[in-house]
Every structure is written in structure tokens, then in C-alpha cells.
C-alpha atoms as a PDB file:
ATOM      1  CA  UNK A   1       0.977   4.317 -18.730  1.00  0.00           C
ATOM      2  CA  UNK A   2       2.979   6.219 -16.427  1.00  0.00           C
ATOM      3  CA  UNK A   3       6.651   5.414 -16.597  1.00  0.00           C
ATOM      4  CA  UNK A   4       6.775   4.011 -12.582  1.00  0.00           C
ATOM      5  CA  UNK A   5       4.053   1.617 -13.589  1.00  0.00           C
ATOM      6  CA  UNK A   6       5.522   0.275 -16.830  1.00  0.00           C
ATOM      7  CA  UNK A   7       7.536  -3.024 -16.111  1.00  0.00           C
ATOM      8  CA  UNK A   8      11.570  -3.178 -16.726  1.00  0.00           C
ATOM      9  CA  UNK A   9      12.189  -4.469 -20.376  1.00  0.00           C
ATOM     10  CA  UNK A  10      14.370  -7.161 -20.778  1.00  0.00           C
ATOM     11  CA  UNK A  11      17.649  -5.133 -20.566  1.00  0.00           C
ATOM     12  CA  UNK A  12      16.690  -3.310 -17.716  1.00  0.00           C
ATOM     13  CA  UNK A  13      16.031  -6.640 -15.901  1.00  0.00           C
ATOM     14  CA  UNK A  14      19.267  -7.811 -17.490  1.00  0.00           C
ATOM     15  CA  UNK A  15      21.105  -4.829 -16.049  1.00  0.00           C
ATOM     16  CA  UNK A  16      19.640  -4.781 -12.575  1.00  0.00           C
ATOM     17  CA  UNK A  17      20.781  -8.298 -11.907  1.00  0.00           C
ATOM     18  CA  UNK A  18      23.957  -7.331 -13.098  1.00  0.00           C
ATOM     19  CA  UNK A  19      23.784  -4.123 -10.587  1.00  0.00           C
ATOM     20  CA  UNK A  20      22.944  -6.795  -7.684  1.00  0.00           C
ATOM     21  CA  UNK A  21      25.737  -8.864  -8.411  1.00  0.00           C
ATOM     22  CA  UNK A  22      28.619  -8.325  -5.377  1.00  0.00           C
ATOM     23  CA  UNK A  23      31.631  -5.149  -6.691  1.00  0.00           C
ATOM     24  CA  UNK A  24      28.980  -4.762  -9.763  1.00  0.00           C
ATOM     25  CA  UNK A  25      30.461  -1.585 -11.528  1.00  0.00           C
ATOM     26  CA  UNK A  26      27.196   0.512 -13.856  1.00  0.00           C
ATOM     27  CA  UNK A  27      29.414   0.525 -16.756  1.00  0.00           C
ATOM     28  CA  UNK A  28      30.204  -3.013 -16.648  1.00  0.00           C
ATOM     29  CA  UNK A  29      26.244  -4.371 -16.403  1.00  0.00           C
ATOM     30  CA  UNK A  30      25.430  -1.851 -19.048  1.00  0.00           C
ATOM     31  CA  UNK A  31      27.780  -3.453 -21.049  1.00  0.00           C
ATOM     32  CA  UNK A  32      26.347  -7.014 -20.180  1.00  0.00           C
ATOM     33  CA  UNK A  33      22.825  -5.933 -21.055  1.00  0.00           C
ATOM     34  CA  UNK A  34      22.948  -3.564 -23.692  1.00  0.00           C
ATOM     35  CA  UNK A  35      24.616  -3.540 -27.109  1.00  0.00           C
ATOM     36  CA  UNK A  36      28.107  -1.208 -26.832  1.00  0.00           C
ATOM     37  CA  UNK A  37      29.844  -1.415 -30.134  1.00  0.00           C
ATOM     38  CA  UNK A  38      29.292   1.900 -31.027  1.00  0.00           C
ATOM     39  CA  UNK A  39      29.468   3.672 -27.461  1.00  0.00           C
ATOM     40  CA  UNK A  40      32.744   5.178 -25.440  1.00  0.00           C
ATOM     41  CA  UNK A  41      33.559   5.229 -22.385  1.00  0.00           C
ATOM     42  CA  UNK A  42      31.988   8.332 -21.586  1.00  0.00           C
ATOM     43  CA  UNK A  43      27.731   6.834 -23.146  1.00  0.00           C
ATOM     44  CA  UNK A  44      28.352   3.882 -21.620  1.00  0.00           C
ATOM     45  CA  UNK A  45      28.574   5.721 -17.857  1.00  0.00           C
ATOM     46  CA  UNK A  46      25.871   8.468 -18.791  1.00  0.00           C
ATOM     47  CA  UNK A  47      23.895   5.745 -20.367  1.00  0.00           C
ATOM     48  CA  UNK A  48      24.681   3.331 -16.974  1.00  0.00           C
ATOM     49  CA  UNK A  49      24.392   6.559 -14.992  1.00  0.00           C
ATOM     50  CA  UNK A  50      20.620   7.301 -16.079  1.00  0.00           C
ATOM     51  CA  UNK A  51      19.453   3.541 -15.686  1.00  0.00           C
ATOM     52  CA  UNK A  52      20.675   3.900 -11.722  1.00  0.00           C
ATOM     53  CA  UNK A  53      18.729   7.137 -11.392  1.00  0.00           C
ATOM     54  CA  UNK A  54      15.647   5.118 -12.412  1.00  0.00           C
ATOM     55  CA  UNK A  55      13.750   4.209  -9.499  1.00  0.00           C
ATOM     56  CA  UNK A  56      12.330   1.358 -10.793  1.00  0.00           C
ATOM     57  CA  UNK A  57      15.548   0.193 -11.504  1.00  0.00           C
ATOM     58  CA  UNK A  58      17.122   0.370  -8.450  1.00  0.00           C
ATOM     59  CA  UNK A  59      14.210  -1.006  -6.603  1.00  0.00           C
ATOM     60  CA  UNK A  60      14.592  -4.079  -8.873  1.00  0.00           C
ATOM     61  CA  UNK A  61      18.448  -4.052  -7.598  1.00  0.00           C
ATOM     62  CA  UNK A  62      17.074  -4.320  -4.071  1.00  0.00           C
ATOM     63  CA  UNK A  63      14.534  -6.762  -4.726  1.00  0.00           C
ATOM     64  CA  UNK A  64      17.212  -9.041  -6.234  1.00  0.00           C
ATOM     65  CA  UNK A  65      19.936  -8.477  -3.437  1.00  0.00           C
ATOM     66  CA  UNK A  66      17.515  -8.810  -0.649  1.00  0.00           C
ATOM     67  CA  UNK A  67      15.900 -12.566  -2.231  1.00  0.00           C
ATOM     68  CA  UNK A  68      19.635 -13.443  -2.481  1.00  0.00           C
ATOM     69  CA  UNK A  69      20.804 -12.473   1.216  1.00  0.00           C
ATOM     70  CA  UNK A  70      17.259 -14.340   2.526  1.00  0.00           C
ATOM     71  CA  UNK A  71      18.475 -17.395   0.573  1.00  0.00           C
ATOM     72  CA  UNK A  72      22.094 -17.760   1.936  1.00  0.00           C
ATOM     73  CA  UNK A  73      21.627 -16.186   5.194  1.00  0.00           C
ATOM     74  CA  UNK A  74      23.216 -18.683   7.489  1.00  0.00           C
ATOM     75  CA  UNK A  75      21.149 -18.384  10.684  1.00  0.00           C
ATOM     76  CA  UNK A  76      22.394 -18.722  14.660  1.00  0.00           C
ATOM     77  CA  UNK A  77      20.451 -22.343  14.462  1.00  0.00           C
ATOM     78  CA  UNK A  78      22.150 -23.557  11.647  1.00  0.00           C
ATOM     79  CA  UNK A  79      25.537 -22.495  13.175  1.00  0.00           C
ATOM     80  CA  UNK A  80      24.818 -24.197  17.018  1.00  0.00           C
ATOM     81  CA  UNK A  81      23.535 -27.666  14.785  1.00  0.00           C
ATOM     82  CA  UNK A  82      26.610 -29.460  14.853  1.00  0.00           C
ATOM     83  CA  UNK A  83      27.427 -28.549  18.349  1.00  0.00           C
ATOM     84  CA  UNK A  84      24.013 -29.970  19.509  1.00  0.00           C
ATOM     85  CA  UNK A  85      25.360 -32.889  17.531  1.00  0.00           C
ATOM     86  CA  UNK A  86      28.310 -32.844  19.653  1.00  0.00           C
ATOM     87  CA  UNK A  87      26.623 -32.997  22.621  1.00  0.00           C
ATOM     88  CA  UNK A  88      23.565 -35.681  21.784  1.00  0.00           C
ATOM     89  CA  UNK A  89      26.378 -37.801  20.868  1.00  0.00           C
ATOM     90  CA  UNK A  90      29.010 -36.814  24.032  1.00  0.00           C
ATOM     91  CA  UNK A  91      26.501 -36.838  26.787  1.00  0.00           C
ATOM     92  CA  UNK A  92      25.292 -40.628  26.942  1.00  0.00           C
ATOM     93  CA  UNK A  93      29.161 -41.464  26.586  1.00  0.00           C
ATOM     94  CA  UNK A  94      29.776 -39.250  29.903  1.00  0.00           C
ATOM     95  CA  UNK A  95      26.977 -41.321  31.447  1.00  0.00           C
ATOM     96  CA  UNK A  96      28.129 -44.229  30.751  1.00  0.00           C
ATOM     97  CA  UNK A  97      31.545 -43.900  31.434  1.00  0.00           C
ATOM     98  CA  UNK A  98      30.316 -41.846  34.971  1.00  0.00           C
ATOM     99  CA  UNK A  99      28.675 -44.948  35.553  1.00  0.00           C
ATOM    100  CA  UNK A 100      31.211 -47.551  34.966  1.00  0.00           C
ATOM    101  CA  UNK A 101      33.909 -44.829  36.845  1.00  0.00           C
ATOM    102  CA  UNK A 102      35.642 -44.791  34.042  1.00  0.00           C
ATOM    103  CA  UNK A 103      35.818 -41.061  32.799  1.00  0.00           C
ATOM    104  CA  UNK A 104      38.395 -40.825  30.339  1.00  0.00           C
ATOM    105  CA  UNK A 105      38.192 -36.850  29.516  1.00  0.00           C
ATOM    106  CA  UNK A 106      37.208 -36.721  25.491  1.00  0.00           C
ATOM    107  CA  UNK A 107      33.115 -36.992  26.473  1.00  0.00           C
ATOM    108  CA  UNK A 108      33.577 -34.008  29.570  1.00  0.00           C
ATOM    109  CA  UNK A 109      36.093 -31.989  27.022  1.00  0.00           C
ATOM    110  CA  UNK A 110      33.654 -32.064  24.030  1.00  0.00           C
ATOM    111  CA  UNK A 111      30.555 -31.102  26.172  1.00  0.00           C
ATOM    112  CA  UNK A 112      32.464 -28.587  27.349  1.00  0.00           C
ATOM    113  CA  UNK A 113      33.732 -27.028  24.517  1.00  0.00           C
ATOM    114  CA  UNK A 114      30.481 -27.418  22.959  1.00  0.00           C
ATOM    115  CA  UNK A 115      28.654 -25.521  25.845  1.00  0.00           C
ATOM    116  CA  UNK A 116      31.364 -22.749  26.005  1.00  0.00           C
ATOM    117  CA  UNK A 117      30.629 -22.314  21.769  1.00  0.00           C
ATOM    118  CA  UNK A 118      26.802 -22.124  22.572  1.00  0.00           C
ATOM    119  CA  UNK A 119      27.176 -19.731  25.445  1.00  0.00           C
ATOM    120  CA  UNK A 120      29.005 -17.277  23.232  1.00  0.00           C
ATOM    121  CA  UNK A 121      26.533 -17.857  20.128  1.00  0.00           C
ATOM    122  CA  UNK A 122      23.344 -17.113  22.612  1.00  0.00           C
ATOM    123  CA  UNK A 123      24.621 -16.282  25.555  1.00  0.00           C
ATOM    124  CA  UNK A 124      23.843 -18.115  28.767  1.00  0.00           C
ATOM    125  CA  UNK A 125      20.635 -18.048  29.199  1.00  0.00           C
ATOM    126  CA  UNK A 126      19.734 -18.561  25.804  1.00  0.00           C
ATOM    127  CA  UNK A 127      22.017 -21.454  25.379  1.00  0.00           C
ATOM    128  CA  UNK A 128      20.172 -22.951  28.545  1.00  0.00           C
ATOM    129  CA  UNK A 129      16.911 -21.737  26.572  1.00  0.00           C
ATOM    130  CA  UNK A 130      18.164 -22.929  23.383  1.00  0.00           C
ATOM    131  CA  UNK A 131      19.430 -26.384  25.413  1.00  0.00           C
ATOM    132  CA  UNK A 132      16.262 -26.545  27.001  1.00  0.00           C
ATOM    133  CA  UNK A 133      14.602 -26.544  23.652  1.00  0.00           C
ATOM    134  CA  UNK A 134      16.787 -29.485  22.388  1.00  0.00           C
ATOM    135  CA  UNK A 135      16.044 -31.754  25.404  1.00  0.00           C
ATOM    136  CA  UNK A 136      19.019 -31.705  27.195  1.00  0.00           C
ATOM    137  CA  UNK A 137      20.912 -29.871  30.032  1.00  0.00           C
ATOM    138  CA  UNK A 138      23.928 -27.583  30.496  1.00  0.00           C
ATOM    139  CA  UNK A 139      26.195 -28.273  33.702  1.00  0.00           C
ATOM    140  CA  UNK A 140      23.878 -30.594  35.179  1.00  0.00           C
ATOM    141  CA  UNK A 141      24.900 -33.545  33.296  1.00  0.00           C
ATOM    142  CA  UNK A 142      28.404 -33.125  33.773  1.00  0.00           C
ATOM    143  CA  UNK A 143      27.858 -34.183  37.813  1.00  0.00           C
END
């Protein structure tokens, strides 16, 4: 079997997910996967060295980093949530108290702060778009 086709033994998976790990130094996942009583310095990093040239390897390295940046990727929705929270709970106040004529400032102030944080995230139009998409209305309800 050709060596690209052969799967990573256990080591070699134990050293790529040491490789993906965040400031991951070679010497130090060789270390972690591989028995270094008997090795300096200097076998350790030829050894670690040789394992990185290994395509197989590093593709293994990717595969790892990308499944954990997909998992913790915090996305423009998930950031613009809470301030559609905000406003589903802010706008009936402002209706109400526009209604009653009694406006006291903390409804208008967190719509509007709220409104100013989604037009930065998407910009205006897609904050109206993104709005638009959550049932509700910019500027309009503010009268």
C-alpha cells in the first residue's frame, strides 16, 4: 500500500492533534505522542521535523483545526441575538408609553443603541434586511 494511502497510526494521530492545538511547538507533540527517554534535543526536532514534512500528517493537522474553528465560530447572527432581544422587548414599551404620552427615554435609548450596534454589524441595509427578517422595523417605530 502506498504510503499516502496508509492511515496515521495511533501516534501520528496523537501528534497531529497535538500539532492543531493553538502555539503547538513539533518538539513538544512529539514528545506527547511518542516515547522520548532515550532521545535529545536534537531526534526529538528531526524526528518532529520529518512527521511535519508528511503530508498526510499535516493534512490531518488541517482537518482537525478546520472541525475546531467550524465548531466555535461565533457567527454575525449569534452576535445581533441579544440585540434583537433588546429590541422585541424595548419596542412594545415605546408603544405603550407613546401611547399613554408618557415617554420616559430608557425604551427610545435602548432601540437606539440597539439599531446603531446592528447597523455597524450589517450595515444599513442589511440591518433593515436583517430587521425585516425578524418582524420588526428600524426608525419607523420610533415615530
Amino acid at each position: 500500500m502506498p504510503k499516502k494511502d496508509k492511515p496515521l497510526t495511533a501516534k501520528q494521530e496523537a501528534f497531529a492533534r497535538e500539532m492543531a492545538k493553538p502555539r503547538a511547538k513539533q518538539q513538544d507533540a512529539y514528545r506527547a505522542a511518542y516515547d522520548c527517554k532515550r532521545m535529545n534535543y536534537n531526534s526529538i526536532s528531526c524526528a518532529a521535523s520529518k512527521l511535519m514534512r508528511d503530508p498526510r500528517i499535516a493534512h490531518r493537522i488541517q482537518e482537525i483545526r478546520d472541525a475546531a474553528a467550524k465548531d466555535c465560530r461565533w457567527e454575525l447572527q449569534d452576535a445581533a441575538a441579544p440585540l434583537f432581544e433588546v429590541l422585541d422587548g424595548a419596542l412594545p414599551i415605546f408603544r405603550r408609553q407613546a401611547a399613554e404620552g408618557s415617554i420616559n427615554g430608557d425604551a427610545r435609548l435602548a432601540i437606539t443603541e440597539s439599531v446603531k450596534l446592528l447597523n455597524d454589524m450589517f450595515g444599513v441595509d442589511g440591518a433593515k434586511a436583517a430587521m425585516a427578517e425578524a418582524g420588526g422595523t428600524i426608525v419607523d417605530d420610533l415615530g
